[in-house]
Protein backbone atom coordinates (compact mmCIF):
# COMPACT_ATOMS: atom_id res chain seq x y z
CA UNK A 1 -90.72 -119.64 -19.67
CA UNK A 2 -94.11 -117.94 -20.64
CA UNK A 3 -93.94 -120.07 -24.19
CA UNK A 4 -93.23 -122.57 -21.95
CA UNK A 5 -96.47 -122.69 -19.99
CA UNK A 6 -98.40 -121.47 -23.10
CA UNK A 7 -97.35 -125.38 -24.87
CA UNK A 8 -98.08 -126.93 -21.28
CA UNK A 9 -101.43 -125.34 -20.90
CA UNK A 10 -102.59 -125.55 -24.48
CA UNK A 11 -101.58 -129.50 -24.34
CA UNK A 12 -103.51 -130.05 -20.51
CA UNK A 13 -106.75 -127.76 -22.33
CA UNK A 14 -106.88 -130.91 -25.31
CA UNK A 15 -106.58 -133.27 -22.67
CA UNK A 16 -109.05 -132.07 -20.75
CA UNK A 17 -111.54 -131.86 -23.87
CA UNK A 18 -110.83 -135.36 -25.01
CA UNK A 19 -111.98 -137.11 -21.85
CA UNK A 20 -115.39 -135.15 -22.19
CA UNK A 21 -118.46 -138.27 -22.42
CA UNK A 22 -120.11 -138.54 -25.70
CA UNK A 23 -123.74 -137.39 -23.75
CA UNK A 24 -122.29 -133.67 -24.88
CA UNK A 25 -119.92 -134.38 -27.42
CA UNK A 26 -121.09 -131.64 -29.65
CA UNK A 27 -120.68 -128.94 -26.83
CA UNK A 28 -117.37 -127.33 -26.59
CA UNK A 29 -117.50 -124.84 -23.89
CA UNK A 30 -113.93 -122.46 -23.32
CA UNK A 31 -112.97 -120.37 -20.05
CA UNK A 32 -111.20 -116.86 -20.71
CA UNK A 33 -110.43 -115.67 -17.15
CA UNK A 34 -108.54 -112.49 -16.02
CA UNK A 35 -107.93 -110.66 -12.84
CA UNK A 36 -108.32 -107.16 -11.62
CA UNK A 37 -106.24 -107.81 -8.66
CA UNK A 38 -102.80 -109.64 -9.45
CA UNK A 39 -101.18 -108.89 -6.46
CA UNK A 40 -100.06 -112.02 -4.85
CA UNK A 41 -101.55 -111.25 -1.78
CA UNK A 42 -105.15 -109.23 -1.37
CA UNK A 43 -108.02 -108.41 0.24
CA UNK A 44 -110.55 -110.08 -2.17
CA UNK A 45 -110.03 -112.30 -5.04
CA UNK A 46 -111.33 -110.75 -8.62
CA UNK A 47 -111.58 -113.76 -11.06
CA UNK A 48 -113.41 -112.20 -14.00
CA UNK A 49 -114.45 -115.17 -16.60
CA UNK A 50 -115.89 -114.84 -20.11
CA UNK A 51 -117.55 -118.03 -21.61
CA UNK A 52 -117.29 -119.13 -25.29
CA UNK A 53 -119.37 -121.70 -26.93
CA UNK A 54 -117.10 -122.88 -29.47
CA UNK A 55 -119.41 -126.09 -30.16
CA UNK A 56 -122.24 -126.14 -32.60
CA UNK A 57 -124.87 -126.64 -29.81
CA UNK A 58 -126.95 -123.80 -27.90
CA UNK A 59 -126.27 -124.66 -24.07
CA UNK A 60 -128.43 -123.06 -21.67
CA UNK A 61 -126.49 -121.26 -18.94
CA UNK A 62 -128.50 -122.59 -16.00
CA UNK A 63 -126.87 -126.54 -16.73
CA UNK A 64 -123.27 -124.86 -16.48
CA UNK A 65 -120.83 -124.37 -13.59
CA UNK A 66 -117.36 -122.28 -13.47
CA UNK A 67 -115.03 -123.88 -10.77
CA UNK A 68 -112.14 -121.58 -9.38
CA UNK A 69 -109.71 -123.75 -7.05
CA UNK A 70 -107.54 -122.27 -4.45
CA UNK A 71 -106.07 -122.84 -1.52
CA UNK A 72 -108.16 -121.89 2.17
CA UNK A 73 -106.55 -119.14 4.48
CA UNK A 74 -105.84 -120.29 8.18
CA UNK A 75 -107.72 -119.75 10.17
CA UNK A 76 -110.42 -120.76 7.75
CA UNK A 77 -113.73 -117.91 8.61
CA UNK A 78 -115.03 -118.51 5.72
CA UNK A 79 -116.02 -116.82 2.51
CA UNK A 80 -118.21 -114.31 0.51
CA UNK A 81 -119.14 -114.14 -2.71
CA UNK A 82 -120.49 -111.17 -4.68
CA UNK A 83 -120.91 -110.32 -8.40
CA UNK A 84 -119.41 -106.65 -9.23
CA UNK A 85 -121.35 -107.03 -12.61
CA UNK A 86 -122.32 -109.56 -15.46
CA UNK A 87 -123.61 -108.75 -18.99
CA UNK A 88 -125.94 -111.55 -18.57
CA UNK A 89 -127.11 -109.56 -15.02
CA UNK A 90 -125.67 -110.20 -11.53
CA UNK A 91 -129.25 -111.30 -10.21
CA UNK A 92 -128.73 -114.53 -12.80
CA UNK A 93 -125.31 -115.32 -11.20
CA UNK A 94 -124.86 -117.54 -8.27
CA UNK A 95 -121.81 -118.00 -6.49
CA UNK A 96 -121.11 -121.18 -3.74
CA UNK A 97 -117.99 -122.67 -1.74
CA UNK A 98 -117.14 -126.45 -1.74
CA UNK A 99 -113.74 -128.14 -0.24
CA UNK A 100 -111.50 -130.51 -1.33
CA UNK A 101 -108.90 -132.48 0.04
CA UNK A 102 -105.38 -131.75 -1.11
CA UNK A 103 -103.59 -127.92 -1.59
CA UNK A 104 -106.11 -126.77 -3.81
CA UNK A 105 -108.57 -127.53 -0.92
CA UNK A 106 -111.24 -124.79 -1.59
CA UNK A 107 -113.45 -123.62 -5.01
CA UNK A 108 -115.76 -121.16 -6.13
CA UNK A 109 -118.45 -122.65 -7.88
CA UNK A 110 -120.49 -120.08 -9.98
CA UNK A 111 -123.69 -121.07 -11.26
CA UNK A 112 -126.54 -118.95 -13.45
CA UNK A 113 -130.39 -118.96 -13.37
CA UNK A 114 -132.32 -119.52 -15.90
CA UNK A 115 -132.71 -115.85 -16.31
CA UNK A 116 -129.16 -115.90 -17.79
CA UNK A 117 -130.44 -117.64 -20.99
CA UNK A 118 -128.77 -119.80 -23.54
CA UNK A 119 -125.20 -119.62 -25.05
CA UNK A 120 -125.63 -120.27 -28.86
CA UNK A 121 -123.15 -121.61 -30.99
CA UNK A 122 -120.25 -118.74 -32.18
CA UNK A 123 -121.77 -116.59 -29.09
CA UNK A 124 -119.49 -115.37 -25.24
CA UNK A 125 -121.47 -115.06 -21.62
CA UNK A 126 -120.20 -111.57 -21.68
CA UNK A 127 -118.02 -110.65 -18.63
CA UNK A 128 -118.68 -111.71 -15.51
CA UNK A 129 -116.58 -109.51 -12.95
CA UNK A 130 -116.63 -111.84 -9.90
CA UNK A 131 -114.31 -111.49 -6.18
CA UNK A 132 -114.90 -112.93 -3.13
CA UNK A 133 -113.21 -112.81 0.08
CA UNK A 134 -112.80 -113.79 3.94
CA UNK A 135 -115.52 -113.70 5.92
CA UNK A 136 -113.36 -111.39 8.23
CA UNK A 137 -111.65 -108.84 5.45
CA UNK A 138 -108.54 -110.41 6.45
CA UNK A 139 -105.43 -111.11 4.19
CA UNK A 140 -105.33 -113.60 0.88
CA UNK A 141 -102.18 -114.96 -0.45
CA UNK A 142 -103.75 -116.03 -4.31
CA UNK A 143 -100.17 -116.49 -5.35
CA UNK A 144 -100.47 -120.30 -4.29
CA UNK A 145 -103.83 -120.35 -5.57
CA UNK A 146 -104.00 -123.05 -8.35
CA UNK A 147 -106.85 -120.92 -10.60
CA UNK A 148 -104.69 -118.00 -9.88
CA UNK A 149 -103.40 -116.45 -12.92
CA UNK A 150 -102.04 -112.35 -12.55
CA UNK A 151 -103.10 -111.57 -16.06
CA UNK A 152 -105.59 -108.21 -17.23
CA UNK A 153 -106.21 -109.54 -20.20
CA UNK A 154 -108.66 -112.13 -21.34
CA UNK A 155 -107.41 -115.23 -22.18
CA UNK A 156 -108.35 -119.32 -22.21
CA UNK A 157 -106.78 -120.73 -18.85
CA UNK A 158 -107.63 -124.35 -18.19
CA UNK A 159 -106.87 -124.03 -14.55
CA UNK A 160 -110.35 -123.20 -14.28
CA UNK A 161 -112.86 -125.85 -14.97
CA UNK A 162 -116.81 -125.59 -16.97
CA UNK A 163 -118.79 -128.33 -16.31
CA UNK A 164 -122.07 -129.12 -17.64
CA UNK A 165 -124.58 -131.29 -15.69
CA UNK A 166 -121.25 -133.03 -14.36
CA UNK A 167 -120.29 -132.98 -17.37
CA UNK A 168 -116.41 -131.84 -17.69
CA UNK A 169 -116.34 -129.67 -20.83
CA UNK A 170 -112.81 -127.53 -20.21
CA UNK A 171 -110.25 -127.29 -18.22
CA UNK A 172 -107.99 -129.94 -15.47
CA UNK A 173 -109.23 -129.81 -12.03
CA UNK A 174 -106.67 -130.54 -9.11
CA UNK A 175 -105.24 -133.98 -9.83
CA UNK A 176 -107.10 -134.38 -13.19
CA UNK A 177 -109.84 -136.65 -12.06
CA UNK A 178 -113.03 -135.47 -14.10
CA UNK A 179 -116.31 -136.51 -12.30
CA UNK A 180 -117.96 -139.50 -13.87
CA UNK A 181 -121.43 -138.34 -15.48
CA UNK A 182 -124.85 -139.25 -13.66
CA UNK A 183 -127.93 -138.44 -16.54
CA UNK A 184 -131.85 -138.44 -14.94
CA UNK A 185 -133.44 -141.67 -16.49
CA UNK A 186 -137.18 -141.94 -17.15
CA UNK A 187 -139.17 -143.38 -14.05
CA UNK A 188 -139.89 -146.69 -13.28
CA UNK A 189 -143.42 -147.35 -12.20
CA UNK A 190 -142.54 -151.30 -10.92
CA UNK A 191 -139.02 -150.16 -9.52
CA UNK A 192 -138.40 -150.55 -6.43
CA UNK A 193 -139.41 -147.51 -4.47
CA UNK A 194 -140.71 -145.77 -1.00
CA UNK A 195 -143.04 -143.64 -0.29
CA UNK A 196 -144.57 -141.68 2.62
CA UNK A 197 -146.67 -138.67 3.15
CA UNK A 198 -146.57 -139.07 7.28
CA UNK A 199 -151.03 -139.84 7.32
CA UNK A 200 -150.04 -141.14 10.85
CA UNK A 201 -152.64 -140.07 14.09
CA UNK A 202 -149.72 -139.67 16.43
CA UNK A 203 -145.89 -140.67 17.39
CA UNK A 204 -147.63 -144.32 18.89
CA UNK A 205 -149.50 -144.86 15.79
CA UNK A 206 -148.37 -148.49 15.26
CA UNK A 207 -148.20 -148.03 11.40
CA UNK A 208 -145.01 -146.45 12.21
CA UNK A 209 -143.16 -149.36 13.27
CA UNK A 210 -144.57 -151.04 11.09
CA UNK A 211 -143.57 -149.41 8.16
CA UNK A 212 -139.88 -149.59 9.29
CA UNK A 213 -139.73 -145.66 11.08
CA UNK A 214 -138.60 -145.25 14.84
CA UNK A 215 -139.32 -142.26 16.60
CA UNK A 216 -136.19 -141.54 18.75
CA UNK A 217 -136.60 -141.45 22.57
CA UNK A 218 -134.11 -141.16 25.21
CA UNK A 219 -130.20 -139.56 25.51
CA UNK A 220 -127.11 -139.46 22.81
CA UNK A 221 -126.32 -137.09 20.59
CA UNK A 222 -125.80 -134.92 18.63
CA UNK A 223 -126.99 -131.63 20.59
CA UNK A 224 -126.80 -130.14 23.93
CA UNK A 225 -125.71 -132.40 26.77
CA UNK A 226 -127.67 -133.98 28.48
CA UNK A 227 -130.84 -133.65 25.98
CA UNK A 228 -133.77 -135.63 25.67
CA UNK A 229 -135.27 -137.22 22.46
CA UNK A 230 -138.72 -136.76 23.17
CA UNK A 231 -141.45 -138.61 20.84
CA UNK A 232 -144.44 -136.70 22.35
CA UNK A 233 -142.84 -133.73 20.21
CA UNK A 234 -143.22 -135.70 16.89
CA UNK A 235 -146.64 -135.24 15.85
CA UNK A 236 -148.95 -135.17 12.29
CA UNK A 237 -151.12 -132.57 11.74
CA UNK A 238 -152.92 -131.23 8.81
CA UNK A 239 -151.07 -128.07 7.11
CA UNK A 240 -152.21 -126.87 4.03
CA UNK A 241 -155.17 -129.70 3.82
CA UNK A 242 -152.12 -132.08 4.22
CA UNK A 243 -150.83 -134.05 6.80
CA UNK A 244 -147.32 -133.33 7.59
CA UNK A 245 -144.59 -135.01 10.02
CA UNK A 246 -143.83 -132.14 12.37
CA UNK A 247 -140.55 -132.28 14.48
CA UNK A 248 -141.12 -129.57 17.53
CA UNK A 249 -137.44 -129.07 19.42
CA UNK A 250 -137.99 -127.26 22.76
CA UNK A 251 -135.41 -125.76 25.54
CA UNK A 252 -135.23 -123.50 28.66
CA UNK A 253 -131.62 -122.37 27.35
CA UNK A 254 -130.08 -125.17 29.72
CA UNK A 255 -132.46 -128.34 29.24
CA UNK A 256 -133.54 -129.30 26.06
CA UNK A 257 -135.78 -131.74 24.06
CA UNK A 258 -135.44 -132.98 20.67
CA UNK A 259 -136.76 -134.79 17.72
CA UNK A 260 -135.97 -137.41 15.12
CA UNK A 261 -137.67 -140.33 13.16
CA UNK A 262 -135.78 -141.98 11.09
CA UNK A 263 -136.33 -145.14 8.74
CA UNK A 264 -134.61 -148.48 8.49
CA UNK A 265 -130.95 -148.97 7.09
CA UNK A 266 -131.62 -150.15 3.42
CA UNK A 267 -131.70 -147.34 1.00
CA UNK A 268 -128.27 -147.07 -1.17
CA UNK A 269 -127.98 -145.75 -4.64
CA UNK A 270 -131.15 -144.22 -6.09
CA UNK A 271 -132.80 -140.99 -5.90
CA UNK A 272 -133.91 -139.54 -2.49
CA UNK A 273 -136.61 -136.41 -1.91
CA UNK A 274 -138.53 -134.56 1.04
CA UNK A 275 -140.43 -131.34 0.08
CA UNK A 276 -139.18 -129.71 4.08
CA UNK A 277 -140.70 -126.22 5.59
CA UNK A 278 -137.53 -125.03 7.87
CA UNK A 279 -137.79 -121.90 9.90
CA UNK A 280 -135.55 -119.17 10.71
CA UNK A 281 -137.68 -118.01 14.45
CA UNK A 282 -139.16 -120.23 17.20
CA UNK A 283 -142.69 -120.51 17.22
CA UNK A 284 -142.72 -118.83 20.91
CA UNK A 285 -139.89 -117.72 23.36
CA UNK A 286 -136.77 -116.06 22.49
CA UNK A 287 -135.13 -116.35 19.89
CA UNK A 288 -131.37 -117.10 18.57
CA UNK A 289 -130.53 -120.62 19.25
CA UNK A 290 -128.10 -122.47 17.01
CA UNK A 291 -130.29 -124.66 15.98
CA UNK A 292 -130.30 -127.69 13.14
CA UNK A 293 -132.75 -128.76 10.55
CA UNK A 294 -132.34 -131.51 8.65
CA UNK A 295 -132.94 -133.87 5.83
CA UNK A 296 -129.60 -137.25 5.48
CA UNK A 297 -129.06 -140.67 5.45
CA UNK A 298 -126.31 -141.91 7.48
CA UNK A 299 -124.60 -145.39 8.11
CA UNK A 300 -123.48 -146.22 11.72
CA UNK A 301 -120.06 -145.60 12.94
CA UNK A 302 -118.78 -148.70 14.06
CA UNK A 303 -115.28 -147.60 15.16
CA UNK A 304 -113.47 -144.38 14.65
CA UNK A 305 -112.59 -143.54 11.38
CA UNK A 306 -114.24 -146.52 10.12
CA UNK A 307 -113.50 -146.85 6.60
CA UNK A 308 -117.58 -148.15 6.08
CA UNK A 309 -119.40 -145.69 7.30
CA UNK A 310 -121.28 -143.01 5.21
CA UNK A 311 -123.18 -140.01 5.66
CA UNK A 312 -125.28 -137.28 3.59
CA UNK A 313 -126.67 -134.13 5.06
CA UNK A 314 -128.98 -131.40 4.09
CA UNK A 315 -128.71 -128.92 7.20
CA UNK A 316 -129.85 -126.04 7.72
CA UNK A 317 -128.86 -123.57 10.96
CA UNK A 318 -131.26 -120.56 10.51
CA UNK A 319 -129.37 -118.91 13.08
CA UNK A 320 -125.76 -120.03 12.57
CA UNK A 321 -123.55 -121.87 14.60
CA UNK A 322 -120.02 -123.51 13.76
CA UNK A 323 -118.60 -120.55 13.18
CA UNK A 324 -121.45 -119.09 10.93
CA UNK A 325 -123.06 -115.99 12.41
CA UNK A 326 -126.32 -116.06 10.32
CA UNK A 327 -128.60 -118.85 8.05
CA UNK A 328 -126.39 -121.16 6.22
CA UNK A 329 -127.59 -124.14 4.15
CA UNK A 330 -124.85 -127.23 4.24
CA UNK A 331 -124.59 -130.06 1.72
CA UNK A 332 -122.09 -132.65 3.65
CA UNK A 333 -120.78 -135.59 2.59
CA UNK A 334 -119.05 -138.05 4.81
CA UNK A 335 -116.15 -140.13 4.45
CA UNK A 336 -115.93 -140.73 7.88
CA UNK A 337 -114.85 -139.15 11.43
CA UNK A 338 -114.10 -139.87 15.02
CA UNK A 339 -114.97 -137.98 18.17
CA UNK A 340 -112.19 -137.98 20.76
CA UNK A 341 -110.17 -136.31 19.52
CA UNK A 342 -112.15 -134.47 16.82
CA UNK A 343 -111.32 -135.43 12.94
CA UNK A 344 -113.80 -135.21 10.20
CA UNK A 345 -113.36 -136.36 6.84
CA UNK A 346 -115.93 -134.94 4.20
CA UNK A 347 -116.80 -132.30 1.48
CA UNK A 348 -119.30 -129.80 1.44
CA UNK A 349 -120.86 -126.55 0.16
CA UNK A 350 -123.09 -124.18 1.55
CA UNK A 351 -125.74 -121.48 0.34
CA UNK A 352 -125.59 -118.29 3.14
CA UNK A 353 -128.78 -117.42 3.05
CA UNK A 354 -132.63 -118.07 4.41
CA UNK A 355 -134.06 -121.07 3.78
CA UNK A 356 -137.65 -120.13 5.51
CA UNK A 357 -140.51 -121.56 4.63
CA UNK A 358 -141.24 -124.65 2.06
CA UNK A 359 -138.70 -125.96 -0.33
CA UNK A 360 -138.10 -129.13 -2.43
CA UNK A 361 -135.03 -131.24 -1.51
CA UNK A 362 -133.52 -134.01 -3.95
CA UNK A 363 -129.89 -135.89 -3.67
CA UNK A 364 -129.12 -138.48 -6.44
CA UNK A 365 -126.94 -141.57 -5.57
CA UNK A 366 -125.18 -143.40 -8.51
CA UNK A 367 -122.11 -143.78 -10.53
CA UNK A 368 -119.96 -142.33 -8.08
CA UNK A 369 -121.59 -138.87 -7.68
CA UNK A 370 -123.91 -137.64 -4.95
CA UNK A 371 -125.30 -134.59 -6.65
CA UNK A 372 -127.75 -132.54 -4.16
CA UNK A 373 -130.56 -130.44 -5.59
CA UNK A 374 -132.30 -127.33 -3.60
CA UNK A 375 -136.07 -126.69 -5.51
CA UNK A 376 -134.80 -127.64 -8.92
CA UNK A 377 -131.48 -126.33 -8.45
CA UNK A 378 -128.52 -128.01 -8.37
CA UNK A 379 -126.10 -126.74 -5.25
CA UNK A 380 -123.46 -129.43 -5.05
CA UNK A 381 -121.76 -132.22 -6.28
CA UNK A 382 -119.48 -134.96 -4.44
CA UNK A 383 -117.69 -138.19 -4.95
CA UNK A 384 -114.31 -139.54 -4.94
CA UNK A 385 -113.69 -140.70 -1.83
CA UNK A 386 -116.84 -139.62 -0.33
CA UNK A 387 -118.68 -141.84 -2.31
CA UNK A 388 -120.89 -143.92 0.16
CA UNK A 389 -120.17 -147.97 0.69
CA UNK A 390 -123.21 -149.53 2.41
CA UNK A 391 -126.86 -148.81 3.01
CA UNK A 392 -127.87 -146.62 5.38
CA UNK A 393 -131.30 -145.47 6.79
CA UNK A 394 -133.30 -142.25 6.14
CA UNK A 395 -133.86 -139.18 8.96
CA UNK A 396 -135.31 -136.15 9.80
CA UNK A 397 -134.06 -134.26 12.84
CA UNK A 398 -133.99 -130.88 14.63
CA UNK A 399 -131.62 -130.37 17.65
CA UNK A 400 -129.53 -127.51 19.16
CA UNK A 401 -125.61 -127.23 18.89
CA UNK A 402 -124.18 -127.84 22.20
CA UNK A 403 -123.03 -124.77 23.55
CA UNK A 404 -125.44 -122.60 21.02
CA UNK A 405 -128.39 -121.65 23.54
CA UNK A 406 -129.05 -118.25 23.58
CA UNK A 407 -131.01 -115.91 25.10
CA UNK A 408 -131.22 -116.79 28.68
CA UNK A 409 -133.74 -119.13 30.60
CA UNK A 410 -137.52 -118.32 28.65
CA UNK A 411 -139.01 -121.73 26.75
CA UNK A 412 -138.85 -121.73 23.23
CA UNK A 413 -139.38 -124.29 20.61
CA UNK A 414 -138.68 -124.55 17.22
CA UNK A 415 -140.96 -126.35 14.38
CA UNK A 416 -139.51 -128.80 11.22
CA UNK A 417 -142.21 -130.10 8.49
CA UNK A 418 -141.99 -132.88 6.59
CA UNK A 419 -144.57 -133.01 3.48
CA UNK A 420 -143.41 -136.24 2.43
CA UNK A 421 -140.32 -138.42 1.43
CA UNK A 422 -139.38 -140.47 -1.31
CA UNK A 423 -136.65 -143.14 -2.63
CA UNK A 424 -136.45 -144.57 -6.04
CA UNK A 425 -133.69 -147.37 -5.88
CA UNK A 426 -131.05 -147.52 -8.74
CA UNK A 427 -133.04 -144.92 -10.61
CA UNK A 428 -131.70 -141.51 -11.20
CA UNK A 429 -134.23 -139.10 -11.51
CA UNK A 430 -134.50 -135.16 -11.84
CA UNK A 431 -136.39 -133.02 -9.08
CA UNK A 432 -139.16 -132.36 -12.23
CA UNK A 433 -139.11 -136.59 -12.21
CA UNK A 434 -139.91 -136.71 -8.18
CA UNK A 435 -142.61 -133.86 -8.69
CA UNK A 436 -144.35 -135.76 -11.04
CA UNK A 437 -144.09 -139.48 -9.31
CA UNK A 438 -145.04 -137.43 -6.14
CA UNK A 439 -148.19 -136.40 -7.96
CA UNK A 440 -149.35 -139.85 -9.51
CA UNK A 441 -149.35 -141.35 -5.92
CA UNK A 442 -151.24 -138.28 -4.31
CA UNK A 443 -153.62 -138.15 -7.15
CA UNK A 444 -154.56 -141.88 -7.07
CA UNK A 445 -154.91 -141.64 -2.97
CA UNK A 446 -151.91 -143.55 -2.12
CA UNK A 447 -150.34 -142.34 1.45
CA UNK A 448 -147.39 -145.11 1.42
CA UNK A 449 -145.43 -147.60 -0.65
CA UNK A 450 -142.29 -149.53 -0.06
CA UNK A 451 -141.26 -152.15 -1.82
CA UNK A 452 -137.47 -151.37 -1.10
């Protein structure tokens, strides 16, 4: 039996190599994995991976990702991640948890910094002595994992995958669909493209409308019931000798007003950015609230579980909520849902930890990927089904989590700002890219383009 799976394994590995696009053809990436916990059922999971460049290019470990699939625990808390230790040094290590649909519905994603340096040709990562468990410390059965392998010794496994900039390089996912490769193209000045840095007086100013934004008023949700969107709390001023588009989300821990603007529905495949300052405390009052920041595009539901709608989120809950009991980062991308009774079809990952202050957000749109980027970093990377169909518009929101006020009656609000935002139709373009086309309209005094 074990020469068995040896033949099956060896003949899925050179399967998995030859469907590897010719943009890294001369990179050749292997997994060794072991465990040090093969019991079929434990407390934490210890996948322990050693990388081999066995191509006859140097590949910088910061453009690679390790995916370890396995199958969720009910009730699903959660997970942690942590990095026992790493030749190439835990701090350069990064560890993140995406879903999937199917029994393999759950994988480990570990990523490396640049400080983990380059892999030359001939030359192995050096161990990387990984585990992760429940949220709760409560029980694993790995033995149904489908990365799970109860060996001590290293040795290749292509049950776990290496990818390079979506790039599969080794190993057969669950159901042997590699993603299809999205590369960053150079700009183009005369594409079509939209641009805003918010130089607006107030939430009347009539270049607002114009320019195809609404500033939200009135009830619906998402949020607590019964909240208001209130455009008096959208407002513009100057931060940093820039203007910004503030959102400022107030309650009493019973009533509660919130913010959006949001553009028109006609942005689709391209390249979308927003340099976003989130916070983690209100700026007065008490504090605690499960509260959401955010940066998506989104496609309205026209019926539930319509198969046309489309969604994708950057949100941030500095204080938790759905289950989280501290700051969690989500990437989310939508299939669909419905509300009565609840059913949500999407994928996501999520970073646990603070997001305060300024950061640079980029998703990219094309070829059947939706690839999300947090300050030159990518953090996820969706398709398949969750590809979106149809245009949908741009927004920016903060709003509280029905049932998520804490604290008791005292007024507190919390603050969102918005630098600027940016689309770049049918172009797919790095975060350096946005930086730079950022720059060229700032430095020749342009406030707003849109020629979408």
């Amino acid at each position: 039996m074990r020469a068995l799976i040896a033949a099956s394994c060896a003949a899925l590995a050179v399967a998995a190599l030859a469907v590897a696009p010719n943009a890294f053809a001369a990179d050749a990436l292997t997994a060794q994995y072991r465990t040090s916990a093969s019991g079929a059922t434990t407390d934490q999971v210890e996948p322990w991976f050693k990388l081999v460049n066995s191509g006859t290019t140097t590949v910088p470990l910061s453009e690679v990702k390790i995916r370890y699939y396995f199958r969720s625990e009910q009730p699903d808390v959660g997970y942690r991640f942590a990095c026992s230790w790493a030749v190439r040094g835990c701090a350069n290590v990064t560890g993140t948890f995406g879903n999937l649909s199917g029994a393999a519905d759950r994988y480990l994603e570990v990523g490396f910094t640049g400080g983990a340096g380059n892999l030359a040709p001939g030359a192995d990562s050096g161990d990387l002595q990984l585990r992760f468990y429940r949220s709760n410390w409560g029980p694993i059965t790995q033995s149904d994992d489908y990365s799970f392998r109860g060996e001590s010794t290293y040795s290749a496994w292509n049950r776990v995958a290496v990818y390079r900039g979506g790039t599969l390089l080794w190993g057969i996912p669950p159901g042997g669909s590699p993603p299809t490769t999205t590369t960053s193209t150079p700009p183009n000045p005369n594409g079509p493209t939209m641009f805003d840095d918010f130089s607006y007086t107030s939430s009347s100013d009539s270049r607002i409308s114009q320019r195809g934004w609404t500033v939200r008023s009135g009830g619906g949700g998402p949020g607590v019931p019964g909240a208001e969107w209130d455009p008096s709390r959208v407002t513009f001023p100057t931060v940093d000798g820039s203007k910004v588009m503030r959102l400022d989300s107030w309650n009493n821990g019973s009533a509660a007003r919130q913010t959006e603007m949001y553009h028109q529905r006609k942005f689709f495949e391209g390249t979308y950015a927003a340099r976003v300052r989130f916070s983690d405390a209100p700026v007065f009052g008490p504090d605690g609230d499960h509260v959401v920041q955010t940066f998506f595009t989104i496609t309205p539901l026209n019926a539930p579980m319509d198969p046309n709608y489309g969604e994708i989120d950057f949100e941030y809950l500095p204080n938790g909520g759905w289950g989280e009991p501290a700051n969690i980062m989500y990437e989310t991308t939508w299939e669909t849902y419905q509300n009565e009774p609840w059913v949500a079809d999407n994928i996501h990952n999520e970073q646990r930890q603070s997001y305060n202050g300024w950061h640079d957000l980029v998703f990219q749109v094309s070829g059947g990927r939706v690839k999300y980027f947090i300050d030159g970093v990518q953090v996820a990377d969706h398709g398949d089904k969750y590809y979106p169909e149809t245009p949908m518009s741009i927004n920016f929101n903060l709003w509280f989590i029905s049932g998520g006020l804490v604290g008791g009656s005292g007024e507190r609000a919390y603050q969102q700002d918005v630098d600027y935002v940016y689309f770049a139709e049918d172009q797919v373009l790095s975060p350096a890219q946005v930086k730079s086309a950022v720059q060229t309209y700032r430095g020749s005094g342009v406030e707003h383009v849109d020629n979408v």
